[in-house]
C-alpha atoms as a PDB file:
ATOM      1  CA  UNK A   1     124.063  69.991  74.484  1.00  0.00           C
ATOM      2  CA  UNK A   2     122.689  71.900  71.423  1.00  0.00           C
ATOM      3  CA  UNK A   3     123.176  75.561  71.904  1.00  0.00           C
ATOM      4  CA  UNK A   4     119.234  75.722  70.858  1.00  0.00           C
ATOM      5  CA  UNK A   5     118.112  72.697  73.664  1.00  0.00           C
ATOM      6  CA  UNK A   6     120.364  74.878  76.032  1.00  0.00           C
ATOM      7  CA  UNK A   7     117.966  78.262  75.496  1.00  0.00           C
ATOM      8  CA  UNK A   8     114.960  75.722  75.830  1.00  0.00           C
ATOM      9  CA  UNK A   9     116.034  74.694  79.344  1.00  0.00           C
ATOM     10  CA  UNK A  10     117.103  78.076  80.219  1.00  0.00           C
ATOM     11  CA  UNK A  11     113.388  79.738  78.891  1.00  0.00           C
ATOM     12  CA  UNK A  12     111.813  76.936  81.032  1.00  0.00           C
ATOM     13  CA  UNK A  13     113.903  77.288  84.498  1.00  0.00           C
ATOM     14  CA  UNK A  14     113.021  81.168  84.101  1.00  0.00           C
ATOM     15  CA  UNK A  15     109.109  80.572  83.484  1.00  0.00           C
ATOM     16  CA  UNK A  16     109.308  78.491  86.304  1.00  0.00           C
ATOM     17  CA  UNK A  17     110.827  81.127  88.653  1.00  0.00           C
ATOM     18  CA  UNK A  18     108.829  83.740  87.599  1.00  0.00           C
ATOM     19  CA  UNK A  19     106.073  81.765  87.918  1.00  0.00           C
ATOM     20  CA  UNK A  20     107.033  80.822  91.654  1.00  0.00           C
ATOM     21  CA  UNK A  21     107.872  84.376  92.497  1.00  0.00           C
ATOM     22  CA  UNK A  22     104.299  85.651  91.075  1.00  0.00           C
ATOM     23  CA  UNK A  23     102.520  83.227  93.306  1.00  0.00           C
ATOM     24  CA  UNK A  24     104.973  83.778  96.149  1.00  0.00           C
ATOM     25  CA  UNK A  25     104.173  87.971  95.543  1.00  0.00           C
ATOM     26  CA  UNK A  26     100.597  87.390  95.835  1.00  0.00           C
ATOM     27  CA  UNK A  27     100.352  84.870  98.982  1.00  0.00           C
ATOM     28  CA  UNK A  28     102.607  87.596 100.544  1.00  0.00           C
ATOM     29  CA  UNK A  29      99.413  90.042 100.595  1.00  0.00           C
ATOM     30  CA  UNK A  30      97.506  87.097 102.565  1.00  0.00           C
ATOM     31  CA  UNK A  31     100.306  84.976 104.112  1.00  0.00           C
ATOM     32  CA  UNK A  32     103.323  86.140 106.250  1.00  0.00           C
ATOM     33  CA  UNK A  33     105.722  84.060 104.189  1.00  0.00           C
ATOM     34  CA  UNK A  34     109.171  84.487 105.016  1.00  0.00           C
ATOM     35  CA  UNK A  35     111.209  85.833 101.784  1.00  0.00           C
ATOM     36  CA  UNK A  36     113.647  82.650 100.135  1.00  0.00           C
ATOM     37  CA  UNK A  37     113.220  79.930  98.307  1.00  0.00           C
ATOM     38  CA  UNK A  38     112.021  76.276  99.843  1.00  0.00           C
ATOM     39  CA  UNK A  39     112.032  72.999  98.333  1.00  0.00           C
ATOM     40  CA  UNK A  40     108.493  72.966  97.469  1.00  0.00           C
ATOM     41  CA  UNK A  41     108.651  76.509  96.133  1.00  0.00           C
ATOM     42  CA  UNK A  42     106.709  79.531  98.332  1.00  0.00           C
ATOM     43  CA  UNK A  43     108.040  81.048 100.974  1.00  0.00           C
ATOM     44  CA  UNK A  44     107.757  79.561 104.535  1.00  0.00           C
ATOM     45  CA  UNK A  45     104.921  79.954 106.560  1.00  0.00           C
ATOM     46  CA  UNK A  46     105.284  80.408 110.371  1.00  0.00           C
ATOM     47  CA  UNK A  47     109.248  81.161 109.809  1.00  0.00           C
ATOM     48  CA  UNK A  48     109.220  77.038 109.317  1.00  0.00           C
ATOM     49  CA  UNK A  49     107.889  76.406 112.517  1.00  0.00           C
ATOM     50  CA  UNK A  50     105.583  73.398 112.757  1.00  0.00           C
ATOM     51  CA  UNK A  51     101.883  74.789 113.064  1.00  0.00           C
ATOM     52  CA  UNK A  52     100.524  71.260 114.395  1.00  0.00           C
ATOM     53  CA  UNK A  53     103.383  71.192 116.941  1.00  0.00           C
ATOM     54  CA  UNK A  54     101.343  74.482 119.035  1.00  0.00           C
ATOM     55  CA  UNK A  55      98.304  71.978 119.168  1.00  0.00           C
ATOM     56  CA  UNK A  56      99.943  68.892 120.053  1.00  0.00           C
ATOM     57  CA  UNK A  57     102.946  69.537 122.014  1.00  0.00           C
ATOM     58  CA  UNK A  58     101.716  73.135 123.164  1.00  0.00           C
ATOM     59  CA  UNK A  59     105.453  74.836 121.923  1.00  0.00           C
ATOM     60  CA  UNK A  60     107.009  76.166 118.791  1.00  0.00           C
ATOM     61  CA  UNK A  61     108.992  73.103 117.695  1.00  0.00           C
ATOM     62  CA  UNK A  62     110.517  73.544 114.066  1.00  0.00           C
ATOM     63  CA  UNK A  63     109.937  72.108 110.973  1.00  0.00           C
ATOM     64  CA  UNK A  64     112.354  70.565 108.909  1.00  0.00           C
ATOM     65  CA  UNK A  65     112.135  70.348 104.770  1.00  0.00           C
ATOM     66  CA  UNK A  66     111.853  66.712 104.750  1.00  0.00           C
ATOM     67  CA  UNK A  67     108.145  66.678 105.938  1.00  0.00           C
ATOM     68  CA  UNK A  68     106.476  70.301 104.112  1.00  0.00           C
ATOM     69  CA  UNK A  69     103.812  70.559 102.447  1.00  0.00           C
ATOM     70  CA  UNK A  70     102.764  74.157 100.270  1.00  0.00           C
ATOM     71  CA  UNK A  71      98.973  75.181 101.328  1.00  0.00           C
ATOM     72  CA  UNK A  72      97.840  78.871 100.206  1.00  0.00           C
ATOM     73  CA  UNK A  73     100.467  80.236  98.114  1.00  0.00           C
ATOM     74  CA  UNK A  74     103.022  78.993 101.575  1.00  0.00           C
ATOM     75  CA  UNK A  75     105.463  76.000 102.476  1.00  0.00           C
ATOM     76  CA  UNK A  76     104.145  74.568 105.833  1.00  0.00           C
ATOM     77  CA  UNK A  77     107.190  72.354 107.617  1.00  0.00           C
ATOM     78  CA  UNK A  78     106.589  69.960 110.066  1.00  0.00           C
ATOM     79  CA  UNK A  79     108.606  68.367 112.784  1.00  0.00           C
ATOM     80  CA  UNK A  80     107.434  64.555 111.537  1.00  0.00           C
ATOM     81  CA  UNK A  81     105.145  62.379 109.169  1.00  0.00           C
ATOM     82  CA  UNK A  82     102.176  62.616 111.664  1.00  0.00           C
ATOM     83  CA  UNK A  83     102.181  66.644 111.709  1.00  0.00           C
ATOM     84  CA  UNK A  84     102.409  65.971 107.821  1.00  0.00           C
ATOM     85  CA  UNK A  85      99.577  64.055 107.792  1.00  0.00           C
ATOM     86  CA  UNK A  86      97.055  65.956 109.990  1.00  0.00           C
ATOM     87  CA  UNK A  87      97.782  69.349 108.307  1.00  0.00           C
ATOM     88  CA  UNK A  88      96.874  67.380 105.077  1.00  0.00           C
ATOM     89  CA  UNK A  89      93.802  66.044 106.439  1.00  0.00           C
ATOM     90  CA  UNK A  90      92.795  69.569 107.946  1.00  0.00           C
ATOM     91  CA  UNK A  91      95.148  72.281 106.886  1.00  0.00           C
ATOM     92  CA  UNK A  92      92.159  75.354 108.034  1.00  0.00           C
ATOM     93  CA  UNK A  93      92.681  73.509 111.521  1.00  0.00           C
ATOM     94  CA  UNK A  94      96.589  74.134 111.848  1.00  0.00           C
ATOM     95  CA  UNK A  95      96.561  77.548 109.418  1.00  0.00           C
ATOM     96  CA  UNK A  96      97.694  80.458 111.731  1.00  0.00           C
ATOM     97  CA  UNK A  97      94.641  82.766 111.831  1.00  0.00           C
ATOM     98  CA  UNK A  98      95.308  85.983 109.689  1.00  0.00           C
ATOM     99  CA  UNK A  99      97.702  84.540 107.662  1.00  0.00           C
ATOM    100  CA  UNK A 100     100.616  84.335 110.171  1.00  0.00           C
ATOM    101  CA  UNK A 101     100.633  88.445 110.502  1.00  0.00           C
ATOM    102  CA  UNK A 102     100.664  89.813 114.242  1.00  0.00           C
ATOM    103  CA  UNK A 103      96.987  89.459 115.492  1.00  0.00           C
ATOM    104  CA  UNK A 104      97.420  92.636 117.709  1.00  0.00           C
ATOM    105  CA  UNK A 105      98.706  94.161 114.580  1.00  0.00           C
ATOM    106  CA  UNK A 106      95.826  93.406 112.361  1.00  0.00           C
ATOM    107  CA  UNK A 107      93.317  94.338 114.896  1.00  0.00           C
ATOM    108  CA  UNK A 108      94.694  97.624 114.367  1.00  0.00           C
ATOM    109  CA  UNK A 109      94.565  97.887 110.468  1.00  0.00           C
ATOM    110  CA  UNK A 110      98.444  96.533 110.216  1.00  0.00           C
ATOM    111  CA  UNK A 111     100.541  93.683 108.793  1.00  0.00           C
ATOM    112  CA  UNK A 112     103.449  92.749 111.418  1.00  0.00           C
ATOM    113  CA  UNK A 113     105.343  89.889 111.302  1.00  0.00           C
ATOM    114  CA  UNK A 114     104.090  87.096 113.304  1.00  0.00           C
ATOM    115  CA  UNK A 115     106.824  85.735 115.483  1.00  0.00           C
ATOM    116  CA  UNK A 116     106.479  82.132 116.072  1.00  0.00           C
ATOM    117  CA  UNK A 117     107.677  82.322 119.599  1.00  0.00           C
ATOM    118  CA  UNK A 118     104.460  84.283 120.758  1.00  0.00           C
ATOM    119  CA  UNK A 119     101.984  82.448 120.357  1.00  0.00           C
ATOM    120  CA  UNK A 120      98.559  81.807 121.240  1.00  0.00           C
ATOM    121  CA  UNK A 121      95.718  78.791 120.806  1.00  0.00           C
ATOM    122  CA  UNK A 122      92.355  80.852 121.391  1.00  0.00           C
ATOM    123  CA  UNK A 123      88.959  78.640 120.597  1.00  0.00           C
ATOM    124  CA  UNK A 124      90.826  75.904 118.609  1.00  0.00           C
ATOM    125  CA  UNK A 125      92.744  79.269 116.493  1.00  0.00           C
ATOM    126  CA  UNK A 126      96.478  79.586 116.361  1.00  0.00           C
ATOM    127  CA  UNK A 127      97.411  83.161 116.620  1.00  0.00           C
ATOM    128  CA  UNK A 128     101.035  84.749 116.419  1.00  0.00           C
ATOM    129  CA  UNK A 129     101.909  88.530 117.453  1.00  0.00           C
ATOM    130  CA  UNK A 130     105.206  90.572 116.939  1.00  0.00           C
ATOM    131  CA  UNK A 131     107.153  90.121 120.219  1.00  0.00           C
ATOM    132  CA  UNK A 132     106.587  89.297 124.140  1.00  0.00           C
ATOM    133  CA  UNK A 133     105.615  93.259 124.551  1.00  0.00           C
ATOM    134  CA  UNK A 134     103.139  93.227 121.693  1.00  0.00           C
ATOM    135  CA  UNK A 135     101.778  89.850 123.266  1.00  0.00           C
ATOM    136  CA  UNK A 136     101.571  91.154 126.578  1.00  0.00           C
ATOM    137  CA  UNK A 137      98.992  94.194 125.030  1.00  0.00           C
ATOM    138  CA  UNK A 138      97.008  91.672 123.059  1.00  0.00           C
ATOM    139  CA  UNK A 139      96.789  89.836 126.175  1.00  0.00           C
ATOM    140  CA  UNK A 140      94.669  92.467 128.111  1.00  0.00           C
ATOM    141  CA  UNK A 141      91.726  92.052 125.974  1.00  0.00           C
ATOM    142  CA  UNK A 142      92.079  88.484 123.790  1.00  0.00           C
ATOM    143  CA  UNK A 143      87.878  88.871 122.580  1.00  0.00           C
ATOM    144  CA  UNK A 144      88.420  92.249 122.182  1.00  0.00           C
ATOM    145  CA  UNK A 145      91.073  92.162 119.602  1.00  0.00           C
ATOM    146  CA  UNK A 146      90.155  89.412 117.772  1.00  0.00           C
ATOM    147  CA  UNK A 147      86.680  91.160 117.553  1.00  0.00           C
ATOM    148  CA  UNK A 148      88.430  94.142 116.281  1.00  0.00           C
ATOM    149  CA  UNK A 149      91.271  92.149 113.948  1.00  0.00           C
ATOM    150  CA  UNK A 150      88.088  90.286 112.203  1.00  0.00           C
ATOM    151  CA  UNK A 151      86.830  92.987 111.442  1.00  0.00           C
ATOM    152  CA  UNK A 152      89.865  94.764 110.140  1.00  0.00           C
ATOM    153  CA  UNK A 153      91.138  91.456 108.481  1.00  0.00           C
ATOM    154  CA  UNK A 154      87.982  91.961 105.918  1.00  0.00           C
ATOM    155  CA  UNK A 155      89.575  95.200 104.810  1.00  0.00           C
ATOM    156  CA  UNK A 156      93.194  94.239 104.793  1.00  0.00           C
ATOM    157  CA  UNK A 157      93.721  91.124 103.798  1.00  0.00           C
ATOM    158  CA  UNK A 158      94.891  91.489  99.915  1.00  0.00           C
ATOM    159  CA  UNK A 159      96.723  94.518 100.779  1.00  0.00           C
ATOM    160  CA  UNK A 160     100.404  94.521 100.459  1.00  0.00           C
ATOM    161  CA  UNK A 161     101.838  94.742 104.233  1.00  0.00           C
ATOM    162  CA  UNK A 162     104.028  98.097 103.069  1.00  0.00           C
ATOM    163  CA  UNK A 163     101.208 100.160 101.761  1.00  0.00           C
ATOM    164  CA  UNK A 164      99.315 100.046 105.400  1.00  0.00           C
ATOM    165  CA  UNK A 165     101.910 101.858 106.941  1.00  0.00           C
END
């Protein structure tokens, strides 16, 4: 290969990573994407856990790369074709409300991780908090918090997780 073909491919593999990473930085402000590269580019949403799965099954099952799909700056895996298919046909359906941040956390002005494992379907929403003790306080008062976590959710939502510390 020509030494001048050779800086050609190089310039275009780095456009194309910066490019990824810029998109990846900004979904991060709206999406809890875990950090890492995936197949299809973004960082995955819902730690690669299926999002369908919560609906259908009624448990975190996880994805795998060979069915994901990106959707919002995010890769979205899925445990089979079918998941695939019904995300595509209605990804707002299967999207983890708040982006996939802690919903106890964002009803009080925070970005937390959302931990796939705690989980919650509330009026046809997916919602994910921090851990089983976090859960357990967003428990006590469910229309309460997402009342409060709407609201806040208007305010925080393009903000970088570190800065509302």
């Amino acid at each position: 290969m020509s030494k001048w073909k050779t800086l050609a491919v190089s310039a275009a593999m780095a456009v194309a990573v910066l490019g990824s990473a810029v998109s990846s930085a900004f979904a991060a402000a709206e999406i809890n994407v875990a950090p890492g590269r995936t197949l299809k580019g973004p960082g995955l949403a819902v730690h690669g856990f299926d999002p369908v799965a919560y609906f259908t099954q009624k448990k975190a099952v996880q994805g795998t790369a060979t069915y994901s799909v990106v959707h919002g700056g995010a890769t979205y895996r899925f445990a089979n074709a079918a998941h695939m298919r019904a995300f595509k046909k209605s990804p707002e359906k299967y999207v983890p409300a708040f982006g996939g941040f802690c919903a106890y956390g964002v009803s009080v002005g925070a970005k937390f991780d959302g931990d796939p494992r705690y989980w919650r379907i509330v009026d046809g929403k997916l919602y994910l908090n921090l851990n089983r003790e976090i859960q357990r306080t967003w428990l006590k008062d469910i229309p309460g918090n997402i009342k409060k976590a709407v609201k806040s959710w208007t305010k925080i939502k393009h903000k970088d997780p570190a800065s509302l510390s």
